[in-house]
Protein backbone atom coordinates (compact mmCIF):
# COMPACT_ATOMS: atom_id res chain seq x y z
CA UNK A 1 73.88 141.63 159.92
CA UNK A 2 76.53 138.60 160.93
CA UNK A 3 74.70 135.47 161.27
CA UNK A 4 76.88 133.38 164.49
CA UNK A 5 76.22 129.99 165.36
CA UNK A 6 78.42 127.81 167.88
CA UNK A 7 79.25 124.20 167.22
CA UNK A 8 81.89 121.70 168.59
CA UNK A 9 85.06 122.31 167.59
CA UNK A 10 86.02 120.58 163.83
CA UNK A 11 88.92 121.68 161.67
CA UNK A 12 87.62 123.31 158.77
CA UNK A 13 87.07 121.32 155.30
CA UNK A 14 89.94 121.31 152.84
CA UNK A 15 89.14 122.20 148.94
CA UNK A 16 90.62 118.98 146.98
CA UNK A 17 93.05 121.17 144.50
CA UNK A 18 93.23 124.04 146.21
CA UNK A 19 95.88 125.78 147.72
CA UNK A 20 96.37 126.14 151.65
CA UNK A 21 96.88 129.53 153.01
CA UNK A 22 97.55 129.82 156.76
CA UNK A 23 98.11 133.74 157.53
CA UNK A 24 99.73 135.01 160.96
CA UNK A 25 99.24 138.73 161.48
CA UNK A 26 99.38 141.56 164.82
CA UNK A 27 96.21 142.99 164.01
CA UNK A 28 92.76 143.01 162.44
CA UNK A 29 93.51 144.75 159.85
CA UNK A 30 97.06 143.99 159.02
CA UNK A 31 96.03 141.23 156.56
CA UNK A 32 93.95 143.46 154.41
CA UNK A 33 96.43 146.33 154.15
CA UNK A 34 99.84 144.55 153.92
CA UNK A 35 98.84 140.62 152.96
CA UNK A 36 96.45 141.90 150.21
CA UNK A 37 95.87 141.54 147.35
CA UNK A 38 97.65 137.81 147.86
CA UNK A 39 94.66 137.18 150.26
CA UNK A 40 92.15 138.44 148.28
CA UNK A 41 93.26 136.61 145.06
CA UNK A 42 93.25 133.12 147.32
CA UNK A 43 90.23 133.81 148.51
CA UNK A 44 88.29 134.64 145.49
CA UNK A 45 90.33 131.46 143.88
CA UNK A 46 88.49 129.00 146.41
CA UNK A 47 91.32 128.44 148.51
CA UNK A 48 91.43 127.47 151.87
CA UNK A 49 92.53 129.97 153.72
CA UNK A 50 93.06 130.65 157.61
CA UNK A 51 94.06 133.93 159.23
CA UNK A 52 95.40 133.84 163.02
CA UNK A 53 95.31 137.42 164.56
CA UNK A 54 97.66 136.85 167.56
CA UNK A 55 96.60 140.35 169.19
CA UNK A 56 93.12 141.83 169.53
CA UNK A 57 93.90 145.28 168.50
CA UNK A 58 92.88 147.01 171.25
CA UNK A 59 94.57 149.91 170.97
CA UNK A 60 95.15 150.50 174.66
CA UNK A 61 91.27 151.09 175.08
CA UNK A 62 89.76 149.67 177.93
CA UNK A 63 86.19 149.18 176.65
CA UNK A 64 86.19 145.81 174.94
CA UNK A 65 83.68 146.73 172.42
CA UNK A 66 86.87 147.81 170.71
CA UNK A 67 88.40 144.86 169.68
CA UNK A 68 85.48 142.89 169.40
CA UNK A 69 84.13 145.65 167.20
CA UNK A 70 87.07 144.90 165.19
CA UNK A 71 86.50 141.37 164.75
CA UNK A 72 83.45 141.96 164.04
CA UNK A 73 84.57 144.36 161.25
CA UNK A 74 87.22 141.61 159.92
CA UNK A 75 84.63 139.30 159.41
CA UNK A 76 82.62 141.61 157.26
CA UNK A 77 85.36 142.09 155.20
CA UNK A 78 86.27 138.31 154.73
CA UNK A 79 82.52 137.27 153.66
CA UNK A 80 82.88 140.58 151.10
CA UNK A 81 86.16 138.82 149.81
CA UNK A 82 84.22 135.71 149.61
CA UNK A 83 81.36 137.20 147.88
CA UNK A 84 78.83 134.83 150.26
CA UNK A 85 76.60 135.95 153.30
CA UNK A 86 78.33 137.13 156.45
CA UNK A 87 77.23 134.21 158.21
CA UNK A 88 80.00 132.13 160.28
CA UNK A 89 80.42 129.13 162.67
CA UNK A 90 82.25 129.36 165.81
CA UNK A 91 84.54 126.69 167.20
CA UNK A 92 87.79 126.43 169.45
CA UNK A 93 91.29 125.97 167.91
CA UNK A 94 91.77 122.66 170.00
CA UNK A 95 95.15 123.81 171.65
CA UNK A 96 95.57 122.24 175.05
CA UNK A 97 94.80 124.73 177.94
CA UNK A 98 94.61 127.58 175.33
CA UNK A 99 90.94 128.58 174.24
CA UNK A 100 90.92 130.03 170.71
CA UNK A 101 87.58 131.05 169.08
CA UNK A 102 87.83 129.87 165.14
CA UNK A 103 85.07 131.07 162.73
CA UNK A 104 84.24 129.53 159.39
CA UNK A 105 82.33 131.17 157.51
CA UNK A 106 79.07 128.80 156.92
CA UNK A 107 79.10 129.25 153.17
CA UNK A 108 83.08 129.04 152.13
CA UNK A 109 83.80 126.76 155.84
CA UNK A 110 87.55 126.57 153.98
CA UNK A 111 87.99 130.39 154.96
CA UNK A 112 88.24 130.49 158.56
CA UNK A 113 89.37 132.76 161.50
CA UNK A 114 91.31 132.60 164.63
CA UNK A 115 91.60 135.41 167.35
CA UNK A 116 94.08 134.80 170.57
CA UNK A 117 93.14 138.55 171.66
CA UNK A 118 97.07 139.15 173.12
CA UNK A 119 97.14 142.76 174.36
CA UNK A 120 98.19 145.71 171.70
CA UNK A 121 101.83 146.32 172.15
CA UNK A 122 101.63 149.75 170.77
CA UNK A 123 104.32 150.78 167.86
CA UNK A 124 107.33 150.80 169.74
CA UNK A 125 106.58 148.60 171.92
CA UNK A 126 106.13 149.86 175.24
CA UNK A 127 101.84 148.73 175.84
CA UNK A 128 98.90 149.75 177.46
CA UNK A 129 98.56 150.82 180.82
CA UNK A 130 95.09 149.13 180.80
CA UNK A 131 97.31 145.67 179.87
CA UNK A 132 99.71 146.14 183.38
CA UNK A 133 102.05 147.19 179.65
CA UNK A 134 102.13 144.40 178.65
CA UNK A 135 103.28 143.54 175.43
CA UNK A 136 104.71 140.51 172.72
CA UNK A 137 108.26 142.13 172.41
CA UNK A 138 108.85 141.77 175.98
CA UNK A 139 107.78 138.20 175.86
CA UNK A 140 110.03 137.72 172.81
CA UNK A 141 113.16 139.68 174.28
CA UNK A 142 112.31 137.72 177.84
CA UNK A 143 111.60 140.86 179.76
CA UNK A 144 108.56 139.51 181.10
CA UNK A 145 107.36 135.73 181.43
CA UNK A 146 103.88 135.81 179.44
CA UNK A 147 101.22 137.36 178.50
CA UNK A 148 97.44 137.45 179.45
CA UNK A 149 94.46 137.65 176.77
CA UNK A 150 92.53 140.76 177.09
CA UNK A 151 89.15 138.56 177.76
CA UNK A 152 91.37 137.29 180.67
CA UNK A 153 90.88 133.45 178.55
CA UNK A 154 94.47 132.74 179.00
CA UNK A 155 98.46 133.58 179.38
CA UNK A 156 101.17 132.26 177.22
CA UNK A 157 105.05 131.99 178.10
CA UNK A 158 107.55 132.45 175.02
CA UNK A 159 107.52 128.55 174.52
CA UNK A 160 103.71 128.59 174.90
CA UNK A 161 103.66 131.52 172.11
CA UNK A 162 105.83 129.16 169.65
CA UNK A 163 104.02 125.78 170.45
CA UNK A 164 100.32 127.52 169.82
CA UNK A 165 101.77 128.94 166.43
CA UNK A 166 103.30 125.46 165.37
CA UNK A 167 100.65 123.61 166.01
CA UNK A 168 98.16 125.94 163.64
CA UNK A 169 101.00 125.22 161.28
CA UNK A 170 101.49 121.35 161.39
CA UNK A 171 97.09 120.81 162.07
CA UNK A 172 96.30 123.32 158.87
CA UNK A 173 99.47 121.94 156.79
CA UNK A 174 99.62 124.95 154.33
CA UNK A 175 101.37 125.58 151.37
CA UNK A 176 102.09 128.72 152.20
CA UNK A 177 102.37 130.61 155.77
CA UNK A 178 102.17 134.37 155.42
CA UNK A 179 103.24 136.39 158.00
CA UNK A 180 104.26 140.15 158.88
CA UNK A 181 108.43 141.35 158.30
CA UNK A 182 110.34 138.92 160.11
CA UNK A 183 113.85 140.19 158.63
CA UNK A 184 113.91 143.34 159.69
CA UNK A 185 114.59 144.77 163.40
CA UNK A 186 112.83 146.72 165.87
CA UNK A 187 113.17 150.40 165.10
CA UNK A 188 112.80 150.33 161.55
CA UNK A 189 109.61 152.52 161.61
CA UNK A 190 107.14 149.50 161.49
CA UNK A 191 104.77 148.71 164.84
CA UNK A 192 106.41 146.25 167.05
CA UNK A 193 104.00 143.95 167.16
CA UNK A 194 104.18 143.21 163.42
CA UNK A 195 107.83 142.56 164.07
CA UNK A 196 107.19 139.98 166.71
CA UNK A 197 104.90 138.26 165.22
CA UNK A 198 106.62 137.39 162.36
CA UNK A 199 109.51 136.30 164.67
CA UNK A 200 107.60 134.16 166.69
CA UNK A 201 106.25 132.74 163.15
CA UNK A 202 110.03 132.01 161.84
CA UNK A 203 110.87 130.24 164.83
CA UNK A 204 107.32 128.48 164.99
CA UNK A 205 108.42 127.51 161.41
CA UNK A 206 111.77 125.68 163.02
CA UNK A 207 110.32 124.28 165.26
CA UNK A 208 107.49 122.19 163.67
CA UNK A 209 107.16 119.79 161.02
CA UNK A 210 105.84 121.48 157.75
CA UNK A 211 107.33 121.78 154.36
CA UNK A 212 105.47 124.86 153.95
CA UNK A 213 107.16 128.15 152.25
CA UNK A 214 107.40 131.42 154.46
CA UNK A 215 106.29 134.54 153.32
CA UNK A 216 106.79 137.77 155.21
CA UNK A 217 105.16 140.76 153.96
CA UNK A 218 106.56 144.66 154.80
CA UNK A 219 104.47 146.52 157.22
CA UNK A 220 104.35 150.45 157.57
CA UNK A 221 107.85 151.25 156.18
CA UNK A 222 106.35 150.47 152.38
CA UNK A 223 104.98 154.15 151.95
CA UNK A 224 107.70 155.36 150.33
CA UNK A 225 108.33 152.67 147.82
CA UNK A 226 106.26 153.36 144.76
CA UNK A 227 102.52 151.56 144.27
CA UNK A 228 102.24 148.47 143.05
CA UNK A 229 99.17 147.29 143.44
CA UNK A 230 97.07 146.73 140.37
CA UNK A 231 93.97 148.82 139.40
CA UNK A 232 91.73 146.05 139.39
CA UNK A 233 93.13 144.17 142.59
CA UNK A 234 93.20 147.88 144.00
CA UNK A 235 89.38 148.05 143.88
CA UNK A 236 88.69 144.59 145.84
CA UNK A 237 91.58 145.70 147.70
CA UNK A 238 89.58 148.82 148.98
CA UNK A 239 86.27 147.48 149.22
CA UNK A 240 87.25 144.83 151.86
CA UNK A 241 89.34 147.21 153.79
CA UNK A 242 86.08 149.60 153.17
CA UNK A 243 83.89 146.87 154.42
CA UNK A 244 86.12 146.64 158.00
CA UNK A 245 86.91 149.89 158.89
CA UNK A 246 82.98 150.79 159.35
CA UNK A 247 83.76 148.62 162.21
CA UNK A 248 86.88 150.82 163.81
CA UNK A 249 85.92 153.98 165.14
CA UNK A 250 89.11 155.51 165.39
CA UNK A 251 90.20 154.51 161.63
CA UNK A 252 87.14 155.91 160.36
CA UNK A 253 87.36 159.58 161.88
CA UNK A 254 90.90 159.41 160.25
CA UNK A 255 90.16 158.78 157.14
CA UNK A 256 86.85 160.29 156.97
CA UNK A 257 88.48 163.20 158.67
CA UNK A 258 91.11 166.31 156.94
CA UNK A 259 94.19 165.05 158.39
CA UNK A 260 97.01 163.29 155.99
CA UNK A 261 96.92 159.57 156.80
CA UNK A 262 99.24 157.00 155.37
CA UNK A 263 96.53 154.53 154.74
CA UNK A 264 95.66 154.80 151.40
CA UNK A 265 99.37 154.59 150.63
CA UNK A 266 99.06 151.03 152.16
CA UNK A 267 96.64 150.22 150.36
CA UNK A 268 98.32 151.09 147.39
CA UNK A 269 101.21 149.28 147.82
CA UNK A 270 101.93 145.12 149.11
CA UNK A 271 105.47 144.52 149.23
CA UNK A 272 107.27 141.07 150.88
CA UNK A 273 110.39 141.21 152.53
CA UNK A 274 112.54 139.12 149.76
CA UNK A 275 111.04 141.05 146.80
CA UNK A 276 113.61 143.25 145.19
CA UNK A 277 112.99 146.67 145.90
CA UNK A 278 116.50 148.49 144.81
CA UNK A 279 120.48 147.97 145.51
CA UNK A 280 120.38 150.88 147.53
CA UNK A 281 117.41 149.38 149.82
CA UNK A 282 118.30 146.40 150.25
CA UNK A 283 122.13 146.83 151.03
CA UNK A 284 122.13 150.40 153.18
CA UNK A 285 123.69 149.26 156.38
CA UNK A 286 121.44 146.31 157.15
CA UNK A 287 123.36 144.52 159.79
CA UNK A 288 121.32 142.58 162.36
CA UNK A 289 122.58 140.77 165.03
CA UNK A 290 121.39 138.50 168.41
CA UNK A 291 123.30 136.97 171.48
CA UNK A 292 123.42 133.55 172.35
CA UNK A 293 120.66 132.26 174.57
CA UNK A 294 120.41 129.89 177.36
CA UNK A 295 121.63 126.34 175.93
CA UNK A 296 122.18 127.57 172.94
CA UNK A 297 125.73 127.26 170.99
CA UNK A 298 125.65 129.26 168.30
CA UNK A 299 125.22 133.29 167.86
CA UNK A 300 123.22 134.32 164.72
CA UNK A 301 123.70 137.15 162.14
CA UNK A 302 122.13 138.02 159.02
CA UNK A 303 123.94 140.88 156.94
CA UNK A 304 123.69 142.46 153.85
CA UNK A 305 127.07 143.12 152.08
CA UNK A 306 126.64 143.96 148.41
CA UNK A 307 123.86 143.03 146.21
CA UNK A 308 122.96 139.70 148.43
CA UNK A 309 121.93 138.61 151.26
CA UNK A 310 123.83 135.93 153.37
CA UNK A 311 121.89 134.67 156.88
CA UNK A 312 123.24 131.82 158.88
CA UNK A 313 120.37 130.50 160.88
CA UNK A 314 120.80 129.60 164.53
CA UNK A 315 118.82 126.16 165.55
CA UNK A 316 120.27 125.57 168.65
CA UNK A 317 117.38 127.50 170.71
CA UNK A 318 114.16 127.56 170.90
CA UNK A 319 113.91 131.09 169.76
CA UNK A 320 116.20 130.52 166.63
CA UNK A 321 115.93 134.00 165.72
CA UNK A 322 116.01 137.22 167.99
CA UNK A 323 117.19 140.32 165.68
CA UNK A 324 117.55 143.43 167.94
CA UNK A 325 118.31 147.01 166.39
CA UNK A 326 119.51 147.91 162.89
CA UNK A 327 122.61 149.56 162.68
CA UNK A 328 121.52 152.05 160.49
CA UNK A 329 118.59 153.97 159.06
CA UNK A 330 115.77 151.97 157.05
CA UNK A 331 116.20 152.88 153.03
């Protein structure tokens, strides 16, 4: 049973000579199929490691014991990782009109979570009816003006979105930010929230002062690529994901269930988006391109001609990057 207490908000204790790992994913979840084993390994290294999950999950559902179930679940599978009781403290993030619940666990208080509960976009995009469809690509793309938490808590505009993200950046000062495929473009196959996330986290990353490296990590399009993950990461791999998905309903009568699911093809696999993967994948007719925004000078475009990759990135907004729809099919 998770042990909860609630104290005033503090930002959690760094490890002297350890390294900083501040994470930015869509969903619970996301981290342990497509971030790990990286997350695992800093974990069980002592590092100090944050995760921000900028939506709740929901699924659409209306009950919330959903997504909380969820976090609940997530939790369970970080004290596993940790190897120490699933016993946490609860604080608030500390962003201005923006209440974030932050829990540390109370025996590794470096490894620490932060939920913002945005509403589930759904894979392409479109939301819940339960959420008035709301969703983070229409924030991103500026079809709609914000966004509401599902526990009602609060709304964010685009800048809002960027601002909250930068800040967890320049207050945790990581080494490393991890976040979901921000190269790639809607369409490709992977949810849409994963895309926007790791948008919102590249232009966060422009927009704030950190020398920190940015590592985006491929979503649902990695089931075809062969499995890379080794036998012994593969294990604590499992068990953590194991450990969480006792907590999701629906996941559980999947897997536990006679239908195909990709899932333990995730789990098999991590890949990020700059690590090699073949000629043929990473040069078949990726061509992305965005339009100028308001006050903004420039027009952006990445595209891959031959075996490299040339991107000219556009500062002159403050949503430096807005890819829109691949040209072509994914590899």
């Amino acid at each position: 049973m998770m042990e909860l207490s609630r104290v005033a908000f503090e930002a959690a204790p760094a490890v002297a000579g350890r390294t900083a790992v501040l994470n930015f994913v869509a969903h619970p979840d996301d981290d342990l199929l497509f971030l790990s084993p990286d997350l695992l390994r800093a974990i069980q290294a002592g590092g100090n490691v944050r995760t921000v999950y900028v939506t709740a999950g929901d699924g659409g559902l209306h009950a919330s014991s959903y997504w909380q179930d969820r976090e609940i679940g997530i939790r369970a599978a970080y004290a596993e990782m940790a190897r120490v009781a699933n016993s946490w403290t609860q604080s608030d993030a500390g962003v201005a009109g923006h209440p974030i619940p932050v829990f540390a666990l109370a025996d590794r208080p470096n490894v620490s979570l932060a939920f913002m509960r945005l509403p589930d976009g759904d894979v392409n995009g479109s939301g819940y009816a339960n959420n008035g469809y709301q969703n983070l690509r229409d924030v991103w793309t500026g079809s709609i003006p914000a966004i509401e938490a599902v526990d009602r808590s609060s709304s964010y505009t685009l800048p809002a979105l960027t601002s909250t993200l930068a800040y967890f950046i320049e207050s945790f000062q990581p080494e490393r930010v991890n976040t979901m495929d921000y190269r790639r473009a809607y369409g490709d196959g992977d949810h849409s929230d994963h895309h926007t996330v790791g948008y919102l986290v590249w232009s966060a990353m422009t927009h704030c002062n950190s020398s920190s490296a940015l590592i985006g990590y491929e979503g649902y399009p990695v089931v075809p690529l062969p499995a890379n993950v080794p036998a012994a990461d593969l294990e604590g791999k499992q068990s953590a994901f194991l450990t969480y998905v006792q907590h999701d309903k629906p996941v559980w009568d999947l897997l536990t269930g006679s239908a195909s699911t990709p899932y333990p093809s995730w789990l098999a696999r991590q890949y990020r988006v700059d690590q090699p993967r073949s000629l043929i994948a990473r040069c078949r007719g990726l061509i992305w391109r965005r339009t100028r925004r308001p006050g903004c000078s420039k027009s952006c475009r990445r595209t891959c001609r031959s075996s490299t990759t040339r991107w000219r990135a556009c500062r002159g907004s403050s949503t430096s990057r807005r890819p829109t729809a691949r040209a072509s099919a994914t590899a």
